[in-house]
N, C-alpha and C. Protein backbone atom coordinates (compact mmCIF):
# COMPACT_ATOMS: atom_id res chain seq x y z
N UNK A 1 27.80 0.26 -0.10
CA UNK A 1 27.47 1.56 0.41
C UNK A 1 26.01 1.56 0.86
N UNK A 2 25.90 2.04 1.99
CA UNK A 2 24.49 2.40 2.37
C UNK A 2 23.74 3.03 1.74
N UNK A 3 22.43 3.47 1.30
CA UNK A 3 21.33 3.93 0.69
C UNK A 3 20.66 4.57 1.90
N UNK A 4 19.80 5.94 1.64
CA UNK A 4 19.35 6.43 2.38
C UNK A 4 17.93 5.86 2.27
N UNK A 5 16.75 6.39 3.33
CA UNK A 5 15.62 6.25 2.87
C UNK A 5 14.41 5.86 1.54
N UNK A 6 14.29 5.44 1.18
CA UNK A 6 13.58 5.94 -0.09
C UNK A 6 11.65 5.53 0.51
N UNK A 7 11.16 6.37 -0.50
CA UNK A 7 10.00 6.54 -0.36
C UNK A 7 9.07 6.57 -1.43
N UNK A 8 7.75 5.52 -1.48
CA UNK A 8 7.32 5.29 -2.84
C UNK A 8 5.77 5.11 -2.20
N UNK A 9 5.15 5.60 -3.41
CA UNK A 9 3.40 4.34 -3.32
C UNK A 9 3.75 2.94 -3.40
N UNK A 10 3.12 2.56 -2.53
CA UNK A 10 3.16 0.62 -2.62
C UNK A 10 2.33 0.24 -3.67
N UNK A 11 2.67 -0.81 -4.87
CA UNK A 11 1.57 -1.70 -5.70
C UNK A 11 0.62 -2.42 -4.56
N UNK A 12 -0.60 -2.81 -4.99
CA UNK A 12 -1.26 -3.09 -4.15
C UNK A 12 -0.77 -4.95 -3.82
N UNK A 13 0.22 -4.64 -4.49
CA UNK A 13 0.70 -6.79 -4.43
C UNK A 13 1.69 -6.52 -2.83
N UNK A 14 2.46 -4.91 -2.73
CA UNK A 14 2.69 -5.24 -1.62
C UNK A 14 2.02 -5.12 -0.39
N UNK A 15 0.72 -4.92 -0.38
CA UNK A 15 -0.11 -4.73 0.50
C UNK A 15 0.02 -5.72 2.00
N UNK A 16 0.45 -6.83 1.31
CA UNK A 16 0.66 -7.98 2.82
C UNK A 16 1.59 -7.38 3.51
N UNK A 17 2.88 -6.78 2.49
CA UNK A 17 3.87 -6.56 3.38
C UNK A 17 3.83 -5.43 4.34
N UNK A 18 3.12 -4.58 3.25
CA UNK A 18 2.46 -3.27 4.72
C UNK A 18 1.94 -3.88 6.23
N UNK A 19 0.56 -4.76 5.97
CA UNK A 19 0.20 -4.62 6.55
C UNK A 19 0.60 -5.86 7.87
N UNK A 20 1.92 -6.68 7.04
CA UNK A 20 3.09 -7.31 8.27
C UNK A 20 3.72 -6.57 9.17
N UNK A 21 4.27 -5.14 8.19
CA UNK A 21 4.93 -4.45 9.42
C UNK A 21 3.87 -3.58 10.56
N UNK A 22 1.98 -3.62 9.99
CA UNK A 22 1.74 -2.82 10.77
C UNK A 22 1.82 -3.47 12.22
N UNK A 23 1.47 -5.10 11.73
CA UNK A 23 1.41 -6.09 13.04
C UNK A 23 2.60 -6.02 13.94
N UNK A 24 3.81 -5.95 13.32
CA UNK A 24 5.01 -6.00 14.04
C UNK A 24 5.24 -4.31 14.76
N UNK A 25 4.90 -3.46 14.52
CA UNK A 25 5.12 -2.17 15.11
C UNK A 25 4.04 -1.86 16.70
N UNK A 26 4.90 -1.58 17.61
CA UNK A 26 4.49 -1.41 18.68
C UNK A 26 3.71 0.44 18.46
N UNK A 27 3.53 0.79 17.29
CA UNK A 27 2.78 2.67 17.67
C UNK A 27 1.76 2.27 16.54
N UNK A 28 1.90 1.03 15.83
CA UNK A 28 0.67 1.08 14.57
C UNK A 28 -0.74 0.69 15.32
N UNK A 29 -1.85 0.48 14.71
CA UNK A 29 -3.63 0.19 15.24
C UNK A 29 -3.58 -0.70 14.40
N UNK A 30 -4.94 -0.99 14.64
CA UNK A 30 -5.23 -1.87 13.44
C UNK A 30 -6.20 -1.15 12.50
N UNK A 31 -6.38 0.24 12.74
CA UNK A 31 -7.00 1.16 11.87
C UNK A 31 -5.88 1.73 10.77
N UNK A 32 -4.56 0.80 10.68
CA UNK A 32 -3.57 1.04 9.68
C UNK A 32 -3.51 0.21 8.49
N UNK A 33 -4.32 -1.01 8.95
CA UNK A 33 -4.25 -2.41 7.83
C UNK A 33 -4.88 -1.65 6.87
N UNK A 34 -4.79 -2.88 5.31
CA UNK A 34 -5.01 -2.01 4.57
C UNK A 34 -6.38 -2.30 4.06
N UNK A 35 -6.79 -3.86 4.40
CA UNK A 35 -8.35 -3.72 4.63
C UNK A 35 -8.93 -2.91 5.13
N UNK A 36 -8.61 -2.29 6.30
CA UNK A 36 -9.58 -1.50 7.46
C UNK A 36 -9.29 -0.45 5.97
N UNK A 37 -8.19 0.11 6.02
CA UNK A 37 -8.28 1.23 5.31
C UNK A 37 -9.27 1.60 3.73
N UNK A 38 -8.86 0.34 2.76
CA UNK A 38 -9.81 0.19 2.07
C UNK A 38 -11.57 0.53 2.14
N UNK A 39 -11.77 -0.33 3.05
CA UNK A 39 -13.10 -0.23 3.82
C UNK A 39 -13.51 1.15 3.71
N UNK A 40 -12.63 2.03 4.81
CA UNK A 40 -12.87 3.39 5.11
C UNK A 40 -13.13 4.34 3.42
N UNK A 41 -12.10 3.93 2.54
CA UNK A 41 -12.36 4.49 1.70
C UNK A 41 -13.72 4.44 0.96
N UNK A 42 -13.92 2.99 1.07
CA UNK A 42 -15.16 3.09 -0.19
C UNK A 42 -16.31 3.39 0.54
N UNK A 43 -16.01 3.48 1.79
CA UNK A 43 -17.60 3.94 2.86
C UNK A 43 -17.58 5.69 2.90
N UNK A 44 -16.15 6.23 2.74
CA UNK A 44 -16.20 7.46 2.56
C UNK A 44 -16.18 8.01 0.86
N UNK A 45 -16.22 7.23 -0.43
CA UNK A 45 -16.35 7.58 -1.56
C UNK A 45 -15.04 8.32 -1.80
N UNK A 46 -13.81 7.94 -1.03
CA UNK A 46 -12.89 8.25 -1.37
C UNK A 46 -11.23 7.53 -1.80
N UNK A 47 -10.56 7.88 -2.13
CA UNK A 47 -9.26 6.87 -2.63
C UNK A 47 -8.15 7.03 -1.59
N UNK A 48 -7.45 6.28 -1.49
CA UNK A 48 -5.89 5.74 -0.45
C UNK A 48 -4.84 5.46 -1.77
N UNK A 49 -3.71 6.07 -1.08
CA UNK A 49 -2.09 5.27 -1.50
C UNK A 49 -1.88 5.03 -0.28
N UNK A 50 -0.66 4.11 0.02
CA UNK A 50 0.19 3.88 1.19
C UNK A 50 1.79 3.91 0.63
N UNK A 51 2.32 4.83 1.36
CA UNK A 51 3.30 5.29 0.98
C UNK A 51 4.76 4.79 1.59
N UNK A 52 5.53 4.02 1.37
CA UNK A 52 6.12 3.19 2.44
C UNK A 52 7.31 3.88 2.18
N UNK A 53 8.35 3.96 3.29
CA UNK A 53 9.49 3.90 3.71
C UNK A 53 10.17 3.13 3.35
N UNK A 54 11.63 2.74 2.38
CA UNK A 54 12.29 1.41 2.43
C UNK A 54 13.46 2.34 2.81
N UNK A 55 14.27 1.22 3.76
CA UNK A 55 15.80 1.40 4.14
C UNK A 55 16.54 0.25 3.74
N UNK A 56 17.57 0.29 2.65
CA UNK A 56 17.70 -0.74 1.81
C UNK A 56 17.19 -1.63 1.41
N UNK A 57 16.10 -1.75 1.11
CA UNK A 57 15.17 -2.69 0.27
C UNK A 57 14.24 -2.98 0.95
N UNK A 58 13.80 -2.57 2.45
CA UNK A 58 13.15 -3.15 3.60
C UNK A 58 12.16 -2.21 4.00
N UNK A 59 10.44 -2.74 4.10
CA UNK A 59 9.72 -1.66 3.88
C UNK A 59 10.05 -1.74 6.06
N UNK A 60 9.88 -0.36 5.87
CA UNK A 60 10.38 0.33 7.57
C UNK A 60 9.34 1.26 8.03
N UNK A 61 8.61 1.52 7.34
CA UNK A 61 7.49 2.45 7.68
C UNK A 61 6.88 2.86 7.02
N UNK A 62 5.63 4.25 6.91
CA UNK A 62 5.16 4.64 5.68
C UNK A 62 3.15 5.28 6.72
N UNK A 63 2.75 5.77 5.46
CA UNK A 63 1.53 6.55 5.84
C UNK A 63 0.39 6.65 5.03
N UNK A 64 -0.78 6.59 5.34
CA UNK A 64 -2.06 6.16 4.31
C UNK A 64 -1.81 7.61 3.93
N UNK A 65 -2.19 8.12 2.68
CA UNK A 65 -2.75 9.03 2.58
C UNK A 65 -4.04 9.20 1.26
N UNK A 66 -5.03 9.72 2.31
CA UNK A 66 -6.44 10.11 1.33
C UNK A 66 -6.41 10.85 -0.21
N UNK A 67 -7.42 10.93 -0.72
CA UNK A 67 -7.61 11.59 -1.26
C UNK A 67 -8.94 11.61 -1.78
């Protein structure tokens, strides 16, 4: 049976895999990796999750979000 969406914070171990699919997506930057993003955080004194998308086990998308 198919599984719908699911949606989680990534451990930071999957961080490569984020930032594989950002390479493979034709609408991502490279202001999506999660170095760049990191970066941004500690230059802004602030924290990141990345929140990924899986469609049966397969990360498919997902979104930094601040805090």
């Amino acid at each position: 049976m198919k599984q719908g969406c699911v949606a989680r914070i990534l451990d930071r171990e999957e961080y490569p895999t984020w930032d594989s699919c950002v390479i493979e997506s034709s609408t991502a930057s490279p202001y999506h990796n999660s170095r760049y993003l990191d970066c941004l955080a500690s230059a802004t004194d602030a924290e990141f999750s990345l929140v990924g998308c899986f469609l049966e086990g397969h990360l498919v998308g997902g979104v930094p979000l601040y805090r």
